[in-house]
Protein backbone atom coordinates (compact mmCIF):
# COMPACT_ATOMS: atom_id res chain seq x y z
CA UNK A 1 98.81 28.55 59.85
CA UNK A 2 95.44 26.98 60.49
CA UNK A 3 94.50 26.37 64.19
CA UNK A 4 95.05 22.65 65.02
CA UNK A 5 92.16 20.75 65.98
CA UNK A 6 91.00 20.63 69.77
CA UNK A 7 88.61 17.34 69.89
CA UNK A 8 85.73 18.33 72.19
CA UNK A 9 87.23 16.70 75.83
CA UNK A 10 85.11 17.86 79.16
CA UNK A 11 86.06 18.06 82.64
CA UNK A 12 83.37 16.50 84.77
CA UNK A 13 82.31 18.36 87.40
CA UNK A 14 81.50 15.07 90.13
CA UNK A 15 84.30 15.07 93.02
CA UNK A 16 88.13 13.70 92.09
CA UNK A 17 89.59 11.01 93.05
CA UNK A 18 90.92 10.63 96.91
CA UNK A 19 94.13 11.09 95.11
CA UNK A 20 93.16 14.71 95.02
CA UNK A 21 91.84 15.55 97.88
CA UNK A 22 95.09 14.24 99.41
CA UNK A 23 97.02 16.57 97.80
CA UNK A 24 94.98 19.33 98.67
CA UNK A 25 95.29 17.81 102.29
CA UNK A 26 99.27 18.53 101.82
CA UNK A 27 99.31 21.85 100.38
CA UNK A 28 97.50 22.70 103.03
CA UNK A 29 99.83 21.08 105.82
CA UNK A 30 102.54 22.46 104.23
CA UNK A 31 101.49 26.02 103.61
CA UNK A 32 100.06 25.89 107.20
CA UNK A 33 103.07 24.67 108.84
CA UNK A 34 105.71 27.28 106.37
CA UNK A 35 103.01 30.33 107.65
CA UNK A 36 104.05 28.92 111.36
CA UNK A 37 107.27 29.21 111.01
CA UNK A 38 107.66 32.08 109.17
CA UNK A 39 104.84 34.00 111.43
CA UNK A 40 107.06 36.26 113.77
CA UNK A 41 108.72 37.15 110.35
CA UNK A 42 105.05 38.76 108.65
CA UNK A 43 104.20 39.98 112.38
CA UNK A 44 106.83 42.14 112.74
CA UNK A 45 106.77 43.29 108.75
CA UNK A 46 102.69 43.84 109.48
CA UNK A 47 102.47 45.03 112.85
CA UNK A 48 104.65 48.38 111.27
CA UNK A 49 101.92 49.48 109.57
CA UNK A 50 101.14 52.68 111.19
CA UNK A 51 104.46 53.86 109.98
CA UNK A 52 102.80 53.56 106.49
CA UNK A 53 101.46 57.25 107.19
CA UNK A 54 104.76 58.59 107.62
CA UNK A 55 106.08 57.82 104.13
CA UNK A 56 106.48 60.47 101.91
CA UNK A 57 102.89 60.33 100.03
CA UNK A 58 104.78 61.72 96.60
CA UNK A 59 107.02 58.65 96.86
CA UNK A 60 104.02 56.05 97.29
CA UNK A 61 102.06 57.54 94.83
CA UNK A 62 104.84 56.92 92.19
CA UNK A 63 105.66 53.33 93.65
CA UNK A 64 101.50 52.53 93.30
CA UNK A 65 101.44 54.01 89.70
CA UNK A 66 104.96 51.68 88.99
CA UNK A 67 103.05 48.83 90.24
CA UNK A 68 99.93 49.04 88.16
CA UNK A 69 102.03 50.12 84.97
CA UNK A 70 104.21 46.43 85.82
CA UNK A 71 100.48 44.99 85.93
CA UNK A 72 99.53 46.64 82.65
CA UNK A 73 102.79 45.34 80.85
CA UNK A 74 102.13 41.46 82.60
CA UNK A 75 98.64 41.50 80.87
CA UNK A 76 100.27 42.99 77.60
CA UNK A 77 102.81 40.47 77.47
CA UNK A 78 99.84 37.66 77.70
CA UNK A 79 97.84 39.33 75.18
CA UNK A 80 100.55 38.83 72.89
CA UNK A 81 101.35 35.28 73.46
CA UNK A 82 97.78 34.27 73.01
CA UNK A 83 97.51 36.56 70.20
CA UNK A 84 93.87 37.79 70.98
CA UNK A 85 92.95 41.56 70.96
CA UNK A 86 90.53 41.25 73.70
CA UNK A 87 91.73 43.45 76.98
CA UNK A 88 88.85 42.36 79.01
CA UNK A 89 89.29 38.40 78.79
CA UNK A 90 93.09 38.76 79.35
CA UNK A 91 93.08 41.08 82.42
CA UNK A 92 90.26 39.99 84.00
CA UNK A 93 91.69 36.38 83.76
CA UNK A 94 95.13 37.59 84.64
CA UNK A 95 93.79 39.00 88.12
CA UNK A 96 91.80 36.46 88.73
CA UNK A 97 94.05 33.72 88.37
CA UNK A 98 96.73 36.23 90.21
CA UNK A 99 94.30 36.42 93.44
CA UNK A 100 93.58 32.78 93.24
CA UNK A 101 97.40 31.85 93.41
CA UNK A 102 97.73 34.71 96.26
CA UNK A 103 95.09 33.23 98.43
CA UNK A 104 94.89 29.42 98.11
CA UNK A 105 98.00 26.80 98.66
CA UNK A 106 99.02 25.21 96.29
CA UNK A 107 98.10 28.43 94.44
CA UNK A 108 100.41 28.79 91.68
CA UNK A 109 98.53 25.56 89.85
CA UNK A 110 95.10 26.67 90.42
CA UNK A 111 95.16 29.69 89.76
CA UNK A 112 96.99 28.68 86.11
CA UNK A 113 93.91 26.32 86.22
CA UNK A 114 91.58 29.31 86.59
CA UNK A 115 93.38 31.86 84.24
CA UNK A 116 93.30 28.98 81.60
CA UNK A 117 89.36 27.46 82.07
CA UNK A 118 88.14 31.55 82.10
CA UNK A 119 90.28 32.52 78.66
CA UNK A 120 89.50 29.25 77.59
CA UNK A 121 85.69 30.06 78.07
CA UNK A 122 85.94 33.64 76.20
CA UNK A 123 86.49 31.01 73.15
CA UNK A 124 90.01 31.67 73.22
CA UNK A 125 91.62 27.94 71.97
CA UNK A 126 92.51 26.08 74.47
CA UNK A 127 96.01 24.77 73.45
CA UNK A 128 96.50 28.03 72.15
CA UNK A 129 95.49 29.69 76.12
CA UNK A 130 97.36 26.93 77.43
CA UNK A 131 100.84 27.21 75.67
CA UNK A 132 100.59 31.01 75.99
CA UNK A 133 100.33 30.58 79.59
CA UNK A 134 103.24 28.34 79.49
CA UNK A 135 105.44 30.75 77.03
CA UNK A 136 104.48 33.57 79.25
CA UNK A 137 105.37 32.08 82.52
CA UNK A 138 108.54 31.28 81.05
CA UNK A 139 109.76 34.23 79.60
CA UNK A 140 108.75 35.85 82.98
CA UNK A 141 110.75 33.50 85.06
CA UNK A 142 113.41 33.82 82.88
CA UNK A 143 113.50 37.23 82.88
CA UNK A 144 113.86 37.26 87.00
CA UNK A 145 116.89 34.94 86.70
CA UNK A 146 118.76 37.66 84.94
CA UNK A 147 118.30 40.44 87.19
CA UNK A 148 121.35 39.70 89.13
CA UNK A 149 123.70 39.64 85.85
CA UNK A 150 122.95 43.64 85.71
CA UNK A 151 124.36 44.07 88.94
CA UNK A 152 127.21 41.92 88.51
CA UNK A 153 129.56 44.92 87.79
CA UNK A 154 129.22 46.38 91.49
CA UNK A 155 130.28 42.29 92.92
CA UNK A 156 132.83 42.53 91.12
CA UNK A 157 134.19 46.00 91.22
CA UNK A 158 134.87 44.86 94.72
CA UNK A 159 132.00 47.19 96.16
CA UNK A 160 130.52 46.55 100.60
CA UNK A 161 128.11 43.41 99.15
CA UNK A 162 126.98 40.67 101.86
CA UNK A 163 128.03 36.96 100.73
CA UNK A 164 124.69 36.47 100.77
CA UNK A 165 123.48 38.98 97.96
CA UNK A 166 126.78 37.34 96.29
CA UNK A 167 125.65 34.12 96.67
CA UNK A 168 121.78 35.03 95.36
CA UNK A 169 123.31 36.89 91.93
CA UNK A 170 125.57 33.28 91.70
CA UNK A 171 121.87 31.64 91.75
CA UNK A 172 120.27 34.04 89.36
CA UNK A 173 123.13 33.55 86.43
CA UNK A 174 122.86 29.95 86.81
CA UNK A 175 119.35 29.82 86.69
CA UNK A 176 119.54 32.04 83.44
CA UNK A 177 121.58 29.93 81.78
CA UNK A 178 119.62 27.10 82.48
CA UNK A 179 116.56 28.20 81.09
CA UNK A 180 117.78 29.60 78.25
CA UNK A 181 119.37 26.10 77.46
CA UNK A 182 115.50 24.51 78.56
CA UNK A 183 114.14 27.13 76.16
CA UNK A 184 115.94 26.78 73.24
CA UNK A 185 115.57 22.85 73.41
CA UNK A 186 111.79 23.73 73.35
CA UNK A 187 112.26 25.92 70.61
CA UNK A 188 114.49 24.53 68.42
CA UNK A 189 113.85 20.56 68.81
CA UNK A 190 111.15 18.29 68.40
CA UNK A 191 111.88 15.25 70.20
CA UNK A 192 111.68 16.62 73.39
CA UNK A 193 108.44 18.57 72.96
CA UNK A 194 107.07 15.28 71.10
CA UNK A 195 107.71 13.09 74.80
CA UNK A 196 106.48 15.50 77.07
CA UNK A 197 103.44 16.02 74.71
CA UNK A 198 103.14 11.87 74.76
CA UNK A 199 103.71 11.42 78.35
CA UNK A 200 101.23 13.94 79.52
CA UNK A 201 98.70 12.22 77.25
CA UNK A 202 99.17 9.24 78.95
CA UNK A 203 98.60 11.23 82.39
CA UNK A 204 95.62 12.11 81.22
CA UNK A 205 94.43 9.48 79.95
CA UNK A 206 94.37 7.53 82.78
CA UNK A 207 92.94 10.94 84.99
CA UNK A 208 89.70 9.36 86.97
CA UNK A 209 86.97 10.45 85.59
CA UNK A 210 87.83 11.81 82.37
CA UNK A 211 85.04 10.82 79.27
CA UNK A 212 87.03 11.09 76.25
CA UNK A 213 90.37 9.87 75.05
CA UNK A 214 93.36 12.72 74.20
CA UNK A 215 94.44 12.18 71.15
CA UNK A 216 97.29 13.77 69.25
CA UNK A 217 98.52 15.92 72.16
CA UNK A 218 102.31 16.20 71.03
CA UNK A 219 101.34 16.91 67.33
CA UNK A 220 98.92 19.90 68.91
CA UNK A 221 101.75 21.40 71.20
CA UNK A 222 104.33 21.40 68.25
CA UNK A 223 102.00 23.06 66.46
CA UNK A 224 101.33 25.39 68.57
CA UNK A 225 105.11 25.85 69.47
CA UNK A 226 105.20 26.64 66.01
CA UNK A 227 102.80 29.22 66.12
CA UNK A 228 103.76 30.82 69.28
CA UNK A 229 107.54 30.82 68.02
CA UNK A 230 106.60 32.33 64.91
CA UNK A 231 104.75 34.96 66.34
CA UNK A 232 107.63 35.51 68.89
CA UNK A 233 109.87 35.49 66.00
CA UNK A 234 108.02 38.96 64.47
CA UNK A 235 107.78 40.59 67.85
CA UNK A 236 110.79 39.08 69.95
CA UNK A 237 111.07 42.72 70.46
CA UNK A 238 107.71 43.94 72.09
CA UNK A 239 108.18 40.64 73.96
CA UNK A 240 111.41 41.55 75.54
CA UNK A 241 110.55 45.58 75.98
CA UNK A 242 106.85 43.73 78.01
CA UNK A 243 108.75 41.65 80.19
CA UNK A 244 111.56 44.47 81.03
CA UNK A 245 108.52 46.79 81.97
CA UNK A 246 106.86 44.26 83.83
CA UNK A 247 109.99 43.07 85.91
CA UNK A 248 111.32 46.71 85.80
CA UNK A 249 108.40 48.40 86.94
CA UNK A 250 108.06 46.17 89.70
CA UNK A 251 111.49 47.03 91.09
CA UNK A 252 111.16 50.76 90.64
CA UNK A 253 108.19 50.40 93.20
CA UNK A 254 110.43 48.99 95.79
CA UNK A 255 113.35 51.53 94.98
CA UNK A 256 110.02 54.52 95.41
CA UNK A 257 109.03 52.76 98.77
CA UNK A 258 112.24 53.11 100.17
CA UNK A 259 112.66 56.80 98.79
CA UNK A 260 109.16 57.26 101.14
CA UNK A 261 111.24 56.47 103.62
CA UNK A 262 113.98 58.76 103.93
CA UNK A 263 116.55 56.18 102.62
CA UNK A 264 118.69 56.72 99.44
CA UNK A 265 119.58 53.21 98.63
CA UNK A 266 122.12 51.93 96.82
CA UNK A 267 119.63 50.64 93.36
CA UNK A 268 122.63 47.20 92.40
CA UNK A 269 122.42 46.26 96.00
CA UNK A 270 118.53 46.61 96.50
CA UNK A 271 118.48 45.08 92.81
CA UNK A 272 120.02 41.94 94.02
CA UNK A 273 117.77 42.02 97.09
CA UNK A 274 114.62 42.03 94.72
CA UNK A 275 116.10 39.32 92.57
CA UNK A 276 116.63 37.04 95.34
CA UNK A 277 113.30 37.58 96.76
CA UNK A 278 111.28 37.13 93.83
CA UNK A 279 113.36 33.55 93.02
CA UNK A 280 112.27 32.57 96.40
CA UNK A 281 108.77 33.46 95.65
CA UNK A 282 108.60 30.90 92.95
CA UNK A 283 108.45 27.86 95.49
CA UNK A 284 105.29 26.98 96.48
CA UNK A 285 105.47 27.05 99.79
CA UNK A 286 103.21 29.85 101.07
CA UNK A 287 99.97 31.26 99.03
CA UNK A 288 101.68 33.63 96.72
CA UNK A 289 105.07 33.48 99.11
CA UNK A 290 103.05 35.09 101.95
CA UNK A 291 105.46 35.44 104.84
CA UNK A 292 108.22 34.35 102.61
CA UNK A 293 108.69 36.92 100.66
CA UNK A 294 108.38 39.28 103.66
CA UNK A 295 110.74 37.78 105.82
CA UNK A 296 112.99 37.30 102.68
CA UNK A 297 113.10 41.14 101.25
CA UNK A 298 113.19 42.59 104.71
CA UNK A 299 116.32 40.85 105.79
CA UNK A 300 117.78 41.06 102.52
CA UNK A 301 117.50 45.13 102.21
CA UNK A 302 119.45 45.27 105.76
CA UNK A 303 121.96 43.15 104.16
CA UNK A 304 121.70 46.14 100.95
CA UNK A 305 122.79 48.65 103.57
CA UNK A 306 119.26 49.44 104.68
CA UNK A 307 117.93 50.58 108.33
CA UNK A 308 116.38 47.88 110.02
CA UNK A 309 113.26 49.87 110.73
CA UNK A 310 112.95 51.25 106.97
CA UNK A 311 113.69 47.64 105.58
CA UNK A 312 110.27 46.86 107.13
CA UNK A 313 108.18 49.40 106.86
CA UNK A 314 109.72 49.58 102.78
CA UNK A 315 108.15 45.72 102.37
CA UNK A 316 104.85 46.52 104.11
CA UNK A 317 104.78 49.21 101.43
CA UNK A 318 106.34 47.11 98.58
CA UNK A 319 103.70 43.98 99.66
CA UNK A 320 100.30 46.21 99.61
CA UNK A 321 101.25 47.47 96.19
CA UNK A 322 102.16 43.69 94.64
CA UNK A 323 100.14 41.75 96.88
CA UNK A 324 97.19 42.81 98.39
CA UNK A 325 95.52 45.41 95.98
CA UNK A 326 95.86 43.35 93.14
CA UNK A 327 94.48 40.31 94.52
CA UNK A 328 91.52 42.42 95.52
CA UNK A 329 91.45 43.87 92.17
CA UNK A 330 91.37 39.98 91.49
CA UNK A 331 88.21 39.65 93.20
CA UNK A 332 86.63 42.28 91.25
CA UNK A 333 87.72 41.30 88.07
CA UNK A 334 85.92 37.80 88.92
CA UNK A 335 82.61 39.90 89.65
CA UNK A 336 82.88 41.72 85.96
CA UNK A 337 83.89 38.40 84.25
CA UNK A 338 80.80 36.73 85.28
CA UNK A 339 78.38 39.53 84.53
CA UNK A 340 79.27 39.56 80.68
CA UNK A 341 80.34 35.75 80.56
CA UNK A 342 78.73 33.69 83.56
CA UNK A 343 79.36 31.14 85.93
CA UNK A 344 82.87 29.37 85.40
CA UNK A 345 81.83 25.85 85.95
CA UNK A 346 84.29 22.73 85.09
CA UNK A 347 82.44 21.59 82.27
CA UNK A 348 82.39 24.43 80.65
CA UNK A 349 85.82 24.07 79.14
CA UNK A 350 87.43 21.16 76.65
CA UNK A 351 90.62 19.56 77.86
């Protein structure tokens, strides 16, 4: 299928609109205020980090390797949506974008906006970079609501499980079903596609500052849905085995980090821990659920039969694998994207 055409629309690079700067304003408040509350939480989880050198270093090695092999199949799975061969552009956008989100609030949007203005810059098309983000992110999300359905057969072969894990496998089959219902409207129908294409024109349209008019924006994104569903239709497969590595890989880390503790956890219970942590992650409330997600998984493992004291010291562990040495990988990847491509500036990049 030919490529549908992109008309040439630039992002000027003079200041936004208060309108902007007032949202940044309240990402900040927010994010500032959720970091308050949820300080004594990431305190305690940080301030255990000496007990770090007390895990078993066979353990943390394989729960480091699990983490960059989850990495490896998150690029992968990208790489095949946008249906590019180049590594390079995809993982050093990837990271990049991932340490943006990790570090700024209001992350999760900017650092899409980064990961799509650098592929977007490697000459990658930019509906094509932007529905592959899209596909990607939902496959991914999709693919964390149905963690708790594989653990289902311990709730309900009557096995010790808090009301609490019961209640966050209850939220992760309803949110599965729901997005498979939102993603086989996308896929299947054209009407809706067609309005959201049409009403995000309008939005941008009337975005201060903008030069040109968007034109044909639904008729673009179904033909890229097209595309991107035909391509998914030949290798539904790799798609599904990238996304079960990615997820998978991620939650073998946190079962190793325990194992470097001493504890021999029980993997449906911890499973449902995970699950429920990395839903709660989603909300935007924290850069990259900083302090969430701490507060969340530690209490959550003592509720999957877990010591107190390993709980923590397990999502210290589980955090510096997921969190912190990827978004400084991030950083690097920024450095090595700009020395073969060059300054990302906001003109660069057609709309």
């Amino acid at each position: 299928m030919a490529e549908p055409y992109i008309e040439p629309i630039t992002i000027d690079s003079k200041p936004r609109s208060g309108r902007s700067a007032v949202g940044r304003v309240v990402a900040v408040v927010v994010a500032g205020l959720s970091l308050y509350v949820l300080l004594p939480a990431l305190v305690r989880v940080g301030s255990s980090w000496p007990r770090l050198l007390t895990l078993e270093p066979g353990w943390l090695l394989v729960a480091f390797t699990c983490e960059a092999a989850s990495f490896i199949c998150a690029m992968a799975l990208l790489r095949l949506v946008l249906r590019t061969k180049d590594w390079f552009a995809v993982v050093t956008a990837g990271l990049a974008g991932n340490a943006v989100t990790n570090t700024l609030p209001g992350g999760d949007a900017v650092g899409a906006s980064v990961q799509y203005r650098m592929l977007a810059s490697t000459g990658i098309d930019t509906v094509q970079a932007a529905s592959g983000l899209a596909v990607s992110s939902i496959i991914g999300v999709a693919g964390l609501f149905s963690l708790p359905i594989f653990a289902l057969p311990v709730i309900v072969g009557g096995a010790g499980v808090s009301a609490g894990l019961v209640h966050a496998g209850e939220l992760g089959a309803v949110g599965f079903v729901l997005l498979i219902a939102l993603g086989v409207v996308i896929l299947t129908t054209d009407r809706f596609l067609r309005g959201v294409g049409n009403s995000l024109q309008w939005l941008l349209n009337r975005w201060p500052r903008r030069r040109h008019e968007s034109r044909n924006l639904a008729q673009r994104l179904l033909a890229e849905r097209d595309q991107v569903r035909s391509d998914l239709g030949q290798n539904w497969w790799k798609a599904v085995l990238l996304i079960a590595g990615r997820i998978g890989l991620d939650y073998f880390s946190l079962l190793a980090v325990l194992r470097a503790t001493g504890t021999r956890p029980n993997p449906s219970l911890v499973l449902l821990a995970y699950a429920a942590t990395a839903v709660l992650a989603l909300l935007p409330i924290t850069p990259g659920g900083l302090g969430l997600v701490e507060a969340s998984l530690s209490g959550l493992l003592v509720l999957a039969n877990i010591p107190s004291a390993n709980a923590v010291v397990a999502t210290l562990a589980f955090r510096l694998g997921s969190y912190w040495l990827p978004t400084i990988a991030g950083a690097v990847c920024y450095v090595l994207y700009r020395r073969r491509y060059g300054p990302l500036r906001r003109n660069d990049v057609a709309a």
